[in-house]
C-alpha atoms as a PDB file:
ATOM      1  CA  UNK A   1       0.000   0.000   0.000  1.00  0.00           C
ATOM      2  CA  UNK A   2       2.559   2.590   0.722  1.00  0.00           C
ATOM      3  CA  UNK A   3       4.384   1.964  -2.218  1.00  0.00           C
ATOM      4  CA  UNK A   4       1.550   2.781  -4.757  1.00  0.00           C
ATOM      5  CA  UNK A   5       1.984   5.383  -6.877  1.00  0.00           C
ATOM      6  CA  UNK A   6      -1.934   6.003  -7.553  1.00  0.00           C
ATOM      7  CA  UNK A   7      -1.797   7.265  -3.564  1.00  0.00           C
ATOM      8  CA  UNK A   8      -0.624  10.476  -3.330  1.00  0.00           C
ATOM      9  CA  UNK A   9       2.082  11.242  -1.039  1.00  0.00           C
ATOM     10  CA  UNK A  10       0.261  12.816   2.098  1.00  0.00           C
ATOM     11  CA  UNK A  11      -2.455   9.945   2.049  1.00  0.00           C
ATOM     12  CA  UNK A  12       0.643   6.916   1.989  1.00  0.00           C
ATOM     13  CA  UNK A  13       1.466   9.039   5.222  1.00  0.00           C
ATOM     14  CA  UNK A  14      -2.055   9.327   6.557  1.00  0.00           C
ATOM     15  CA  UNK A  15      -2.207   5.349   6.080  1.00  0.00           C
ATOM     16  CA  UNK A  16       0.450   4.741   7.748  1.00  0.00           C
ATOM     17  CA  UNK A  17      -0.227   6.528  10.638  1.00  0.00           C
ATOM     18  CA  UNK A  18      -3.926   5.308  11.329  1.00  0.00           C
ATOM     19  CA  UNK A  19      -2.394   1.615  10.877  1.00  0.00           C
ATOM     20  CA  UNK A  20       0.261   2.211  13.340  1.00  0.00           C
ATOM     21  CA  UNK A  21      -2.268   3.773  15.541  1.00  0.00           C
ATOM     22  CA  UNK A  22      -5.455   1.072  15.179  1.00  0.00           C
ATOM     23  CA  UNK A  23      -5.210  -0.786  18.421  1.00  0.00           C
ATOM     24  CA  UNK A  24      -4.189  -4.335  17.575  1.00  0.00           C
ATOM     25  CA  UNK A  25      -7.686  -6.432  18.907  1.00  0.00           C
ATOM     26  CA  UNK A  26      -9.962  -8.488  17.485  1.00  0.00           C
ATOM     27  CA  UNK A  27     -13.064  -6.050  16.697  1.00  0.00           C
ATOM     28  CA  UNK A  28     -10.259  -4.715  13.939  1.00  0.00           C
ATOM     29  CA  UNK A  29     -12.168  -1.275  13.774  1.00  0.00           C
ATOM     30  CA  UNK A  30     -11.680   1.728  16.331  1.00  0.00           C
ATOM     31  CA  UNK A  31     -14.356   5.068  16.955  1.00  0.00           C
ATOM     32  CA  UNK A  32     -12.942   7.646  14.386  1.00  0.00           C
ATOM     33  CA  UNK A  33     -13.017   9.993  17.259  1.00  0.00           C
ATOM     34  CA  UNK A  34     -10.703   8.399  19.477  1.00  0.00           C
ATOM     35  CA  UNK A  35      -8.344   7.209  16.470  1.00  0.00           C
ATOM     36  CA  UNK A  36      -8.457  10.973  14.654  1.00  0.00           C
ATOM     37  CA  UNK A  37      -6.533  12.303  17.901  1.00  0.00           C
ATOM     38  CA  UNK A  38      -3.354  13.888  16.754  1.00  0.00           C
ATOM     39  CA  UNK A  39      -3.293  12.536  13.577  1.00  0.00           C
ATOM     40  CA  UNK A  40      -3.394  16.212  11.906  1.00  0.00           C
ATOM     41  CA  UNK A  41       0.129  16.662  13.372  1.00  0.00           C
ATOM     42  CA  UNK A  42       1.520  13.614  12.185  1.00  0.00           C
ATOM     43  CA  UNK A  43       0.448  13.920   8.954  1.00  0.00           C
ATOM     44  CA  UNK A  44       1.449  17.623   8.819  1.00  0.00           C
ATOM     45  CA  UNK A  45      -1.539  19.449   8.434  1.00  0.00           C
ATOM     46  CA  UNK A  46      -3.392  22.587  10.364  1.00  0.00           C
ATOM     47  CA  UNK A  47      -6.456  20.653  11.092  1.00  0.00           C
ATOM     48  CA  UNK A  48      -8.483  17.446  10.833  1.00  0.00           C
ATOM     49  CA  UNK A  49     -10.700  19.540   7.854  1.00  0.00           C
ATOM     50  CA  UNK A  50      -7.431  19.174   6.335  1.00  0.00           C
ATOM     51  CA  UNK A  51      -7.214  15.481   6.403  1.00  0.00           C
ATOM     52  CA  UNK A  52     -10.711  14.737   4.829  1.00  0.00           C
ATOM     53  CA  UNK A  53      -9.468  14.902   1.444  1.00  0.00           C
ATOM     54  CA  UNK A  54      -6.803  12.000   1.824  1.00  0.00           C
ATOM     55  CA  UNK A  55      -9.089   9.935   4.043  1.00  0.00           C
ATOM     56  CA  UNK A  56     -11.116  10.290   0.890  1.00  0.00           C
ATOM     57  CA  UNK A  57      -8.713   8.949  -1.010  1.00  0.00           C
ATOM     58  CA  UNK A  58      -8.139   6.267   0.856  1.00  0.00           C
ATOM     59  CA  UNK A  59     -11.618   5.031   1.408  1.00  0.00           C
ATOM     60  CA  UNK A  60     -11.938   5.338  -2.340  1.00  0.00           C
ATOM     61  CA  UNK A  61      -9.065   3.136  -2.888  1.00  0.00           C
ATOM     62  CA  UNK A  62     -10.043   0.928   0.094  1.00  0.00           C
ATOM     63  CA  UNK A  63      -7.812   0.300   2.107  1.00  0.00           C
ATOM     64  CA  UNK A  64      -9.959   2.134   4.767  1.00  0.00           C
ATOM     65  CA  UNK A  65     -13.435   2.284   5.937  1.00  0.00           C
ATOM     66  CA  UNK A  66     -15.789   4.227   7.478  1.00  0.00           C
ATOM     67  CA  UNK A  67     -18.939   3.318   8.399  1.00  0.00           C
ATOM     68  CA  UNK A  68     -21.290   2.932  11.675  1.00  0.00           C
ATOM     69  CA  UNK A  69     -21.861  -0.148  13.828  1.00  0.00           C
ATOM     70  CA  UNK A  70     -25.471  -1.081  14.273  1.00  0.00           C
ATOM     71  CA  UNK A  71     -26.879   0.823  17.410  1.00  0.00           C
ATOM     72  CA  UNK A  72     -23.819   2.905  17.543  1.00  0.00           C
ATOM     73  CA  UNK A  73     -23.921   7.031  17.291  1.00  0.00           C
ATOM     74  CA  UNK A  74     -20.325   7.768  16.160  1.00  0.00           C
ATOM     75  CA  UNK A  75     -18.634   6.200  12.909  1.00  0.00           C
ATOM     76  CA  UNK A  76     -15.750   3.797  13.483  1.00  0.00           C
ATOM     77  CA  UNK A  77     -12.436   3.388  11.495  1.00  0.00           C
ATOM     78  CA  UNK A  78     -11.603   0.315   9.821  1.00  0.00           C
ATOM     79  CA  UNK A  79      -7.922   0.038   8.266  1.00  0.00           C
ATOM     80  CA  UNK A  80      -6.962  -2.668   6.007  1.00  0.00           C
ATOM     81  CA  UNK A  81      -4.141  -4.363   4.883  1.00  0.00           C
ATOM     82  CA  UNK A  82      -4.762  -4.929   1.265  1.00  0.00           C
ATOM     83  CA  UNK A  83      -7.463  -2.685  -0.778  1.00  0.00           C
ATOM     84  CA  UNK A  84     -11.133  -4.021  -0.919  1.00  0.00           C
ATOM     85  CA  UNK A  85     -13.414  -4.320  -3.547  1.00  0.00           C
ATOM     86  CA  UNK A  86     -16.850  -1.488  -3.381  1.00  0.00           C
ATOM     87  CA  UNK A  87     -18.817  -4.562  -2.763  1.00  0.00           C
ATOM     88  CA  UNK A  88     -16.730  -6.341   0.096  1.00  0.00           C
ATOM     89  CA  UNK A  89     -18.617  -6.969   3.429  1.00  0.00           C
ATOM     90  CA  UNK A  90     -15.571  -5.668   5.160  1.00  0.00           C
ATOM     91  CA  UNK A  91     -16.475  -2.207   4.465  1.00  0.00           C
ATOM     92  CA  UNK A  92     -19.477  -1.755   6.352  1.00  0.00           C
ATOM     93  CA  UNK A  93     -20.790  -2.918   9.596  1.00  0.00           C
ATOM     94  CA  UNK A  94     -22.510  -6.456   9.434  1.00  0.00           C
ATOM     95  CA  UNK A  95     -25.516  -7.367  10.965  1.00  0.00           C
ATOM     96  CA  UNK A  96     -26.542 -10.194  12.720  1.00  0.00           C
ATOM     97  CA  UNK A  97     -29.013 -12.607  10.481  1.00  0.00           C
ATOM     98  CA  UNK A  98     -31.378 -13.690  13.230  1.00  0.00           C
ATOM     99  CA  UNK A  99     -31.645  -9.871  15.674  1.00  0.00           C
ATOM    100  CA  UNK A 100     -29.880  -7.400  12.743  1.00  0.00           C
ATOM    101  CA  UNK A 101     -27.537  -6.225  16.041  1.00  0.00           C
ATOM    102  CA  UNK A 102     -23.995  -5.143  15.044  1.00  0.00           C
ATOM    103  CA  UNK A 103     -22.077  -9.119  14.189  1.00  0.00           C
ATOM    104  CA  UNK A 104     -18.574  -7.140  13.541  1.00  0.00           C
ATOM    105  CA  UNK A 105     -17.059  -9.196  16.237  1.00  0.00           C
ATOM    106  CA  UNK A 106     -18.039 -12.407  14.694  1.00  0.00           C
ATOM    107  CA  UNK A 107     -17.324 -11.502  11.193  1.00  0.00           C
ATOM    108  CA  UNK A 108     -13.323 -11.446  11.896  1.00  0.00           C
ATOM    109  CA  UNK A 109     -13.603 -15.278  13.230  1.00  0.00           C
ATOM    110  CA  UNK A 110     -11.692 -18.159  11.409  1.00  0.00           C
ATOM    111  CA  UNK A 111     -12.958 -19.592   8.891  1.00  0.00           C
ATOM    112  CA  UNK A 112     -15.402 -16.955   7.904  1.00  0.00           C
ATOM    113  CA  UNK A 113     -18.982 -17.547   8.404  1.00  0.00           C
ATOM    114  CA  UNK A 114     -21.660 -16.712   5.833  1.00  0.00           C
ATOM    115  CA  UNK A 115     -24.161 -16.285   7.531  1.00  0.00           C
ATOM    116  CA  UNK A 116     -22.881 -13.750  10.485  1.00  0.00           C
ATOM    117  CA  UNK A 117     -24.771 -14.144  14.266  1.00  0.00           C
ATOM    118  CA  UNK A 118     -24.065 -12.110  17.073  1.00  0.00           C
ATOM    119  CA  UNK A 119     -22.394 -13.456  20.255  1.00  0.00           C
ATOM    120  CA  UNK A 120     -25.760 -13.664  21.859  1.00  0.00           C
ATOM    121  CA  UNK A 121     -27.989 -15.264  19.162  1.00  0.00           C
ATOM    122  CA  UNK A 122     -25.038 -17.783  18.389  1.00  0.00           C
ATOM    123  CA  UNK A 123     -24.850 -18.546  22.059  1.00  0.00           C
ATOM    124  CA  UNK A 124     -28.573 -18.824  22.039  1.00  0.00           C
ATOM    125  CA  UNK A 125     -28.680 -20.858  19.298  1.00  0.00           C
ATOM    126  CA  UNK A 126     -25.802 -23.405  20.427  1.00  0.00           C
ATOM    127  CA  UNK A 127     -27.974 -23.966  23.619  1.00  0.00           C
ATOM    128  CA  UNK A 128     -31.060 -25.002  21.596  1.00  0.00           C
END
């Protein structure tokens, strides 16, 4: 990713910084918010207006997404380590097939499920 020329310069940057500041957990996502924080500086801009035209540009190319969790209020932050396709499930919050409740956590589980359940309806259901 940082070595593509179709990136401009200041967005390689941005990407680098947001991947060496995503914390490394499961739930592979983080609340823009708390992620943004001091970013501007890094990057070298005056402000985090500044930055929306790279994170553009890198949520076009897609390498990171943006999107809002299922009974969340504030978007979250996905970065990625190779560039997804418009239509991957990756870039947008998945929800659960039996409640529709955020299933992000169970999405990122090996091998990948189809069909995504949350941790209480796939609890529920191995009980039954």
């Amino acid at each position: 990713m940082l070595l593509n020329p179709s990136l401009s310069p200041r967005a390689r940057l941005l990407y680098a910084v947001l991947a060496a500041k995503m914390p490394s957990s499961s739930r592979h996502d983080c609340l823009e918010t708390e992620l943004m924080t001091d970013v501007p500086e890094l990057v070298g801009v005056a402000t985090s207006h500044a930055l929306a035209p790279l994170m553009d540009e890198l949520l076009d190319y897609g390498i990171v997404s943006q999107f809002i969790h299922r009974g969340a209020a504030r978007p979250s932050v996905r970065v990625h380590v190779k560039a997804l396709s418009l239509g991957d499930p990756g870039r947008s919050c998945r929800p659960c097939i039996m409640c529709s409740r955020c299933a992000c956590e169970e999405h990122f589980r090996l091998p990948f499920p189809v069909e995504v359940r949350c941790g209480p309806c796939e609890s529920q259901e191995r009980t039954t």
